[in-house]
Protein backbone atom coordinates (compact mmCIF):
# COMPACT_ATOMS: atom_id res chain seq x y z
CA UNK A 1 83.86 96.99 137.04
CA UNK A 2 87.24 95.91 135.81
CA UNK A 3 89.04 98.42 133.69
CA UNK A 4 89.30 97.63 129.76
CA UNK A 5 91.16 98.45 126.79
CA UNK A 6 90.72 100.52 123.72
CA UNK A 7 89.96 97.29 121.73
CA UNK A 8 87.76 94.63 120.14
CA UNK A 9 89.08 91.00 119.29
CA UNK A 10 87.73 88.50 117.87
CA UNK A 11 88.56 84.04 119.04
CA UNK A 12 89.60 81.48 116.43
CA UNK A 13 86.85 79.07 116.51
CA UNK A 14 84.09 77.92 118.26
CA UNK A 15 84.93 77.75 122.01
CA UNK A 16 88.05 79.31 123.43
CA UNK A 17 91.11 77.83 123.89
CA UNK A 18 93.38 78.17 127.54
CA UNK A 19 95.48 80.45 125.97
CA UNK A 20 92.34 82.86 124.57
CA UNK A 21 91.02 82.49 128.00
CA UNK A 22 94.29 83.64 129.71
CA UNK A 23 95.13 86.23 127.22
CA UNK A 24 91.36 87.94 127.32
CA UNK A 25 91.60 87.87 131.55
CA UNK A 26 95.00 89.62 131.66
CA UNK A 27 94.16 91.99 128.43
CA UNK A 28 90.63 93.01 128.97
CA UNK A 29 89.69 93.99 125.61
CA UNK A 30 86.47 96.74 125.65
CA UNK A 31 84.55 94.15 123.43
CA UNK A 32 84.42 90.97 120.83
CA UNK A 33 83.61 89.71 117.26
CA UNK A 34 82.28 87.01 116.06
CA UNK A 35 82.63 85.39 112.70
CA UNK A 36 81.51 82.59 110.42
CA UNK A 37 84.43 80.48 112.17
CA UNK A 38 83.21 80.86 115.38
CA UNK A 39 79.37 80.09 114.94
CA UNK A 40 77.96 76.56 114.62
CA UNK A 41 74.92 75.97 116.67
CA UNK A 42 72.91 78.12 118.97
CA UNK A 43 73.39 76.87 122.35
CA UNK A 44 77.54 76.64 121.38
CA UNK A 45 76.88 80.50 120.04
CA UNK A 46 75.36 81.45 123.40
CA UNK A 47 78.28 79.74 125.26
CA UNK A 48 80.82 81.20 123.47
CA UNK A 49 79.30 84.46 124.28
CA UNK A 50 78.80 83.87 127.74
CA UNK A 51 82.72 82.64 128.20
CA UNK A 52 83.89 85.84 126.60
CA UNK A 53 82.10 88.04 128.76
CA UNK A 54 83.07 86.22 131.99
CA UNK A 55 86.83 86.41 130.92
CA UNK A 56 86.40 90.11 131.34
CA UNK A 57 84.21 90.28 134.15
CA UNK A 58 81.48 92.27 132.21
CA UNK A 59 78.30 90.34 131.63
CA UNK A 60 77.52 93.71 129.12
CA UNK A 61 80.65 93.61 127.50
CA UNK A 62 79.60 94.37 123.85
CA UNK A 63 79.95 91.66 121.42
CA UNK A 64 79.62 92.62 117.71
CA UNK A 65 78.56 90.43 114.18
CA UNK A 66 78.35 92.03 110.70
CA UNK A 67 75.05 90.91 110.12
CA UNK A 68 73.59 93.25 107.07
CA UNK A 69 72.10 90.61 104.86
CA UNK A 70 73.19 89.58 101.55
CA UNK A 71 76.80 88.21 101.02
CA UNK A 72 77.58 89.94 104.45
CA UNK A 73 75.90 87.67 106.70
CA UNK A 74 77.83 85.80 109.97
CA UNK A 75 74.44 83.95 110.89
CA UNK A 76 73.11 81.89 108.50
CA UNK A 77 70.15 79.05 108.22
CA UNK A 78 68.64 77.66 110.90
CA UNK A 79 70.10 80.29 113.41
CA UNK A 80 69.00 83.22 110.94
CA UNK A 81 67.49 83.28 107.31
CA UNK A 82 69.31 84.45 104.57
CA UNK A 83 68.03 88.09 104.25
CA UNK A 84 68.35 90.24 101.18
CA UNK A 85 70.99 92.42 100.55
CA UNK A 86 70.60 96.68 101.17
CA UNK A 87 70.16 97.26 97.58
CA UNK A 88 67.03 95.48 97.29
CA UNK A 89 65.88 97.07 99.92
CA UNK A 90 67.02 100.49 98.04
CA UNK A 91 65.17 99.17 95.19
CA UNK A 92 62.15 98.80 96.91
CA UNK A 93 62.60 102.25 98.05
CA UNK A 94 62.51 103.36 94.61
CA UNK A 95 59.38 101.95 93.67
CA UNK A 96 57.18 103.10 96.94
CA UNK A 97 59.55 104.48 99.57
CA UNK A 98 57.33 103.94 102.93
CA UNK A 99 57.31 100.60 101.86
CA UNK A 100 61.55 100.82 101.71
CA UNK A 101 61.74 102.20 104.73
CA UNK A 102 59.33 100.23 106.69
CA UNK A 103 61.09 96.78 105.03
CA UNK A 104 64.68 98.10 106.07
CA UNK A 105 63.26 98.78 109.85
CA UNK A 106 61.46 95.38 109.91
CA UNK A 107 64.88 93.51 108.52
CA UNK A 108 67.12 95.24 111.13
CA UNK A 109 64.05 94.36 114.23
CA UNK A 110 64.29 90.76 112.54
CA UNK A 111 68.38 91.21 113.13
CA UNK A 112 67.64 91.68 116.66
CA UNK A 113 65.60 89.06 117.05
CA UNK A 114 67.96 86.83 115.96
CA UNK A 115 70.77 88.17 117.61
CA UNK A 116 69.85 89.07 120.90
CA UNK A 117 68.70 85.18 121.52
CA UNK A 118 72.02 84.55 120.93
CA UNK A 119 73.33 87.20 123.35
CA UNK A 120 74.53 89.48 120.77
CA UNK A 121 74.66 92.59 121.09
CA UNK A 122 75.83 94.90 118.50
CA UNK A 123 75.97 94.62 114.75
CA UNK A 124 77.71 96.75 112.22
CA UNK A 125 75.34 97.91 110.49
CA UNK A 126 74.13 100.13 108.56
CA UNK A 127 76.02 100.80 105.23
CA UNK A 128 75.77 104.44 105.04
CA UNK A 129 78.74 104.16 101.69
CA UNK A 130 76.83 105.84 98.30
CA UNK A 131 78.30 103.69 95.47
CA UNK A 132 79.33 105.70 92.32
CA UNK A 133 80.04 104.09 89.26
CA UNK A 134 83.14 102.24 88.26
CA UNK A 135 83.96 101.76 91.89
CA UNK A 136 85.33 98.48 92.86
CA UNK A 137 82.72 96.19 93.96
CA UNK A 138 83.56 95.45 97.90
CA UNK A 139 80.21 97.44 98.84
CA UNK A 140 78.55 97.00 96.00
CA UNK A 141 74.76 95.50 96.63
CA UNK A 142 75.79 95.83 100.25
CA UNK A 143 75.00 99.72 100.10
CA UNK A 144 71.45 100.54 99.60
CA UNK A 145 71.00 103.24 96.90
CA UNK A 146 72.71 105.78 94.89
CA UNK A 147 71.34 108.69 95.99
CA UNK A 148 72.93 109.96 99.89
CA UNK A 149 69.07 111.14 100.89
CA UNK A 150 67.95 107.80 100.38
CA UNK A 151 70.58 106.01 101.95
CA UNK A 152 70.72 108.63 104.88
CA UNK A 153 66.77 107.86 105.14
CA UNK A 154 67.31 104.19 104.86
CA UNK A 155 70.31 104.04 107.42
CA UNK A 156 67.95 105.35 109.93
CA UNK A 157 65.50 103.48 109.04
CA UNK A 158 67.81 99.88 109.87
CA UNK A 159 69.34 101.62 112.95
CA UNK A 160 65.94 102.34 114.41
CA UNK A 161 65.12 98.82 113.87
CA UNK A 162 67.90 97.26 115.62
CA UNK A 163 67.49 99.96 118.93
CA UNK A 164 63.65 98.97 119.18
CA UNK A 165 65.20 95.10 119.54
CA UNK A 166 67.85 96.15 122.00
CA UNK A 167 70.83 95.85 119.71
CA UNK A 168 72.97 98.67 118.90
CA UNK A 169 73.43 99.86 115.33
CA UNK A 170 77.40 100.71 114.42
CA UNK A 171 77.92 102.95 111.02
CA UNK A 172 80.05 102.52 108.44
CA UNK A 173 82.37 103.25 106.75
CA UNK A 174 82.79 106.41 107.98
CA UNK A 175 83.32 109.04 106.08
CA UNK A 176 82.20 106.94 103.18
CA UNK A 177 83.77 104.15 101.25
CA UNK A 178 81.31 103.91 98.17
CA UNK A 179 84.37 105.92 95.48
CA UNK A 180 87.10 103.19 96.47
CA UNK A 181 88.68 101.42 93.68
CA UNK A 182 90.14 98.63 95.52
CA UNK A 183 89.27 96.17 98.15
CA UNK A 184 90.76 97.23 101.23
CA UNK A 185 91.13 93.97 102.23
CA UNK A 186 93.65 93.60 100.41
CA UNK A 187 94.78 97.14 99.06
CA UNK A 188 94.62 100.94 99.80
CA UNK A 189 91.93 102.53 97.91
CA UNK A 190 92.45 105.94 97.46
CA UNK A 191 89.72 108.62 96.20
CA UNK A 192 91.12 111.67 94.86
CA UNK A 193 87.88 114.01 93.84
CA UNK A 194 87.49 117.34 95.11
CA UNK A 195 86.30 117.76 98.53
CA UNK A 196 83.56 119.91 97.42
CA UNK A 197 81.99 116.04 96.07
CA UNK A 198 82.83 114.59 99.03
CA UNK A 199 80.93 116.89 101.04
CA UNK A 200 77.89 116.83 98.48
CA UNK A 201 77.76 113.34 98.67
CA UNK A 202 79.81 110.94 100.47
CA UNK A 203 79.16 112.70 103.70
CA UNK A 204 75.84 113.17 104.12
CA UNK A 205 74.43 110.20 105.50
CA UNK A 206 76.73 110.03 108.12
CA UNK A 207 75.87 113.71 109.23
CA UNK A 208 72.96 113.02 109.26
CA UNK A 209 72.87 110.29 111.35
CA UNK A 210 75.93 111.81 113.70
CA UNK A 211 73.89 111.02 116.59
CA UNK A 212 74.43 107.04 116.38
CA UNK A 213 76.25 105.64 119.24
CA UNK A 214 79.09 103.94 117.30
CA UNK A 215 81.10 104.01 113.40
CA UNK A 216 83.46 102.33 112.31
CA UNK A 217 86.07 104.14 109.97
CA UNK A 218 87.11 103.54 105.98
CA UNK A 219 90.80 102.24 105.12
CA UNK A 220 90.48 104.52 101.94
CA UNK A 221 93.08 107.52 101.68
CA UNK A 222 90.76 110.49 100.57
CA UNK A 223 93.32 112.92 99.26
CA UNK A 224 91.44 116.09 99.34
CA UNK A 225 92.12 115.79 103.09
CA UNK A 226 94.81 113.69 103.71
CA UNK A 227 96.85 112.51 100.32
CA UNK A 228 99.53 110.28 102.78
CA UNK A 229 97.15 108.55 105.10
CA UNK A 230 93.98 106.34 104.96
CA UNK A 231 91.23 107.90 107.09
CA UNK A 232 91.31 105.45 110.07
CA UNK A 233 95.22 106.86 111.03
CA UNK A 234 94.58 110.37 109.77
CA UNK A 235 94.34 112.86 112.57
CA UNK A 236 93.19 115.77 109.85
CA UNK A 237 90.35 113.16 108.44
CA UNK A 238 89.20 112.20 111.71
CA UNK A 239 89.62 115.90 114.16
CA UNK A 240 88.54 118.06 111.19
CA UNK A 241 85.61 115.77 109.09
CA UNK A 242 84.50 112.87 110.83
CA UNK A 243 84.21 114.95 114.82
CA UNK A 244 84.35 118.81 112.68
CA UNK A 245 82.27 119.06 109.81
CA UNK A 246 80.47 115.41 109.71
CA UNK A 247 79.80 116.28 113.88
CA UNK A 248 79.65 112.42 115.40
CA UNK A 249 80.61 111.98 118.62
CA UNK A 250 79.70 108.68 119.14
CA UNK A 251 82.24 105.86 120.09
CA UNK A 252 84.99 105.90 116.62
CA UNK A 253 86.11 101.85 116.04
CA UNK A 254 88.67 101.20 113.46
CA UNK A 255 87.54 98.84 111.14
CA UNK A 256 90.08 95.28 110.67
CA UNK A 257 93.51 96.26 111.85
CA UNK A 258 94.17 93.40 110.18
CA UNK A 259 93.56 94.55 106.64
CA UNK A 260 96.61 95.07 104.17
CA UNK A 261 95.46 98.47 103.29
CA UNK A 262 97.35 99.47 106.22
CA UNK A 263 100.82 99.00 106.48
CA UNK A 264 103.30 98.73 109.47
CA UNK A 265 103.21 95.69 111.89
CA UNK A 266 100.38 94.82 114.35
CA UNK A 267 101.20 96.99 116.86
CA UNK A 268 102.18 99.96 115.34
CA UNK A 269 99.15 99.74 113.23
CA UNK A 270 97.54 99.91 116.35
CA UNK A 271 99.26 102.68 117.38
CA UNK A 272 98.76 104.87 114.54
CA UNK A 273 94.94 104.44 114.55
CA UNK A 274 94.65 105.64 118.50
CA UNK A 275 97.09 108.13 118.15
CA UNK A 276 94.81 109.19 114.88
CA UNK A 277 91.92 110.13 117.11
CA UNK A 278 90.19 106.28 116.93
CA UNK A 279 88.41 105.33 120.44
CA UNK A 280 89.24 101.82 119.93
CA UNK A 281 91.13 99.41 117.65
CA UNK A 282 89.67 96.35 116.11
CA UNK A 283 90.93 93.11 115.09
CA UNK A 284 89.20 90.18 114.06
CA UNK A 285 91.00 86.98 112.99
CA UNK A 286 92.00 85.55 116.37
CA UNK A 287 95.49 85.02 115.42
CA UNK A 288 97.07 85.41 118.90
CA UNK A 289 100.57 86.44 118.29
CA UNK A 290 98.53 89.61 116.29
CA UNK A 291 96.55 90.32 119.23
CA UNK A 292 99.04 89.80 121.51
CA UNK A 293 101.40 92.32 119.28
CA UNK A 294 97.57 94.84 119.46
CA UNK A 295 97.42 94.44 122.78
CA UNK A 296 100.84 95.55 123.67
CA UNK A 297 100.19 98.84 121.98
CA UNK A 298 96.64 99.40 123.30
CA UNK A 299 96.03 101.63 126.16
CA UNK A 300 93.36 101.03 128.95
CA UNK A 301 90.20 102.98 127.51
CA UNK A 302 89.84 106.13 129.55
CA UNK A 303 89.08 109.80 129.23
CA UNK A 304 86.30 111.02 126.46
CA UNK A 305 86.70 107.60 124.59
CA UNK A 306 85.79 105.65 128.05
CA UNK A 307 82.63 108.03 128.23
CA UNK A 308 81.66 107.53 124.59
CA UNK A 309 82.11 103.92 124.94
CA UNK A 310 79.87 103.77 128.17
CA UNK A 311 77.21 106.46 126.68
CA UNK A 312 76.97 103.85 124.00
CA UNK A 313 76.24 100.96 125.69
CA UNK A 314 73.75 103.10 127.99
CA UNK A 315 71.49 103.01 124.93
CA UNK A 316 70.92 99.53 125.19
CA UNK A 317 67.42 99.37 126.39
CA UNK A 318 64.22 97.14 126.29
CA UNK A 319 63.00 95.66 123.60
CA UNK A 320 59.84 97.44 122.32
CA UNK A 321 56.86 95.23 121.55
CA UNK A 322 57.07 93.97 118.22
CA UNK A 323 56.17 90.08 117.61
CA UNK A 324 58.38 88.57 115.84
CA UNK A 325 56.10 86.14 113.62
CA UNK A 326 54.23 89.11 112.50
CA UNK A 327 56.94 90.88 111.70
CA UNK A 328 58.36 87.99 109.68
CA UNK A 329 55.16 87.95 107.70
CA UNK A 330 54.98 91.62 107.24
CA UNK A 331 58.74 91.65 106.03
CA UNK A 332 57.65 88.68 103.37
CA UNK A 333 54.83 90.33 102.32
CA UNK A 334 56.26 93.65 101.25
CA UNK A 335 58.68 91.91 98.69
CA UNK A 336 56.38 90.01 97.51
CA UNK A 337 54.16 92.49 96.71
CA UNK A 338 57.18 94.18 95.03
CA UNK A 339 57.35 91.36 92.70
């Protein structure tokens, strides 16, 4: 098996171009993204996949979609149906929670279905972020309830869905991004309660699903911790919360290196969030001269981020035997019952 490095990337459009095809062979990223822009159809999907891995010589090579439902949704009608977002799952969990739970495990085994057909093979979910009010509204409906017990129950719920369909679940936004008041997308939220909340609250879904193969990280300074740096490039946030007191010890992805709530160019972004204690980088646009400047500043993935990365993808197994029409009708059924 070829050697790879500490990263993720994501392809422009639909197919790749020579020069993806060139740059992927010599750079070996660990894994790939897909996005709206690169999903049409779902033999051209499949393809697409297929090309990716073979530029790496992995036919596992992990290739990831932020599928949760709701606005955040890369695969659309006819290759998926539009699936409701995690707060109406939540608020089916307040009305009769086995019915909650069961509907988020059925939507994530849908996920799978649809993804895995496809040849995908992780997704980044669940939301595991407990809003608060007067945040800004980047999460929003996408996190499923305001209480952390019932998103910690729910977010095990949707991960235990996608692992029966053979897709693995990725957490985020580790350690919690549900007190931001901007859109890291474009800024750098920063939360500045006491870490005493933090612990009573923002936390505790993640501990308690620490045992989940993969998270992604919040661009959110959390200045009980760390007052100068976001969590994904703070070595305090991530050695003493996220691996100390939270205890995961999965695979640690950045999320969008991309995202202007970092600062610094490309590859000293890069830099900062491996040096931080990230496994690997990600970056999704598929603007080449920013993964080429990524690239430069990624090392080959090795030591304990190599093993978490390979203990993760060692818990993709079989499919359990769920069919998938039934399981459609069941999902249906339990929201319209709601109603």
């Amino acid at each position: 098996m070829s050697e790879s490095k500490a990263m993720i990337l994501g392809a422009a459009g639909t197919g790749l171009s020579a020069d993806e095809v060139a740059f992927y062979r010599d750079k070996r990223p660990w894994g790939f993204i897909l996005f709206a822009r690169n999903i049409a159809e779902a033999g051209q999907v499949r393809d697409l996949v297929a090309a990716m891995r073979e530029c790496v010589g992995r036919p596992r090579a992990p290739v990831f979609v932020d599928q949760e439902g709701g606005r955040v949704q890369r695969l659309r009608p006819p290759l998926a149906p539009d699936y409701p977002h995690a707060a109406a799952l939540g608020a089916l969990y307040g009305r009769d929670e086995a019915a909650g739970l069961r509907a988020a495990w059925l939507m994530s085994r849908l996920h799978a279905f649809d993804l895995s057909r496809l040849g995908l093979s992780v997704d980044c979910l669940p939301v595991l972020d407990v809003p608060v009010a007067g945040a800004h509204d980047v999460i929003g409906k996408r996190a499923y309830f305001g209480d952390p017990q019932a998103v910690a129950a729910l977010g095990r719920a949707a991960a235990d869905g996608l692992l029966a369909g053979g897709v693995l679940p990725v957490m985020k936004h580790i350690p919690g991004h549900g007190r931001a008041n901007a859109d890291s997308h474009h800024a750098l939220p920063r939360v500045e309660v006491p870490l005493g909340e933090l612990r009573e609250r923002d936390f505790v879904p993640f501990k308690a699903l620490r045992d989940l193969p993969m998270a992604m990280t919040a661009h959110v300074v959390y200045a009980a911790v760390d007052p100068d740096n976001p969590s994904t490039t703070s070595a305090r946030m991530i050695a003493d919360i996220i691996r100390g007191e939270i205890g995961f010890d999965g695979l640690l992805m950045s999320d969008d290196v991309s995202m202007n709530a970092l600062s610094g160019d490309y590859g000293a972004r890069a830099q900062a969030i491996l040096a931080a204690g990230c496994d690997v980088v990600l970056h999704c646009n598929g603007v080449m001269d920013e993964m080429r400047a990524v690239a430069q500043r990624t090392p080959e993935l090795a030591g304990k981020a190599k093993a978490r990365a390979d203990a993760a993808l060692a818990m993709l197994g079989a499919c359990d035997e769920t069919d998938e029409a039934a399981a459609r009708a069941e999902f249906q059924s339990l929201f319209e019952a709601a109603a």
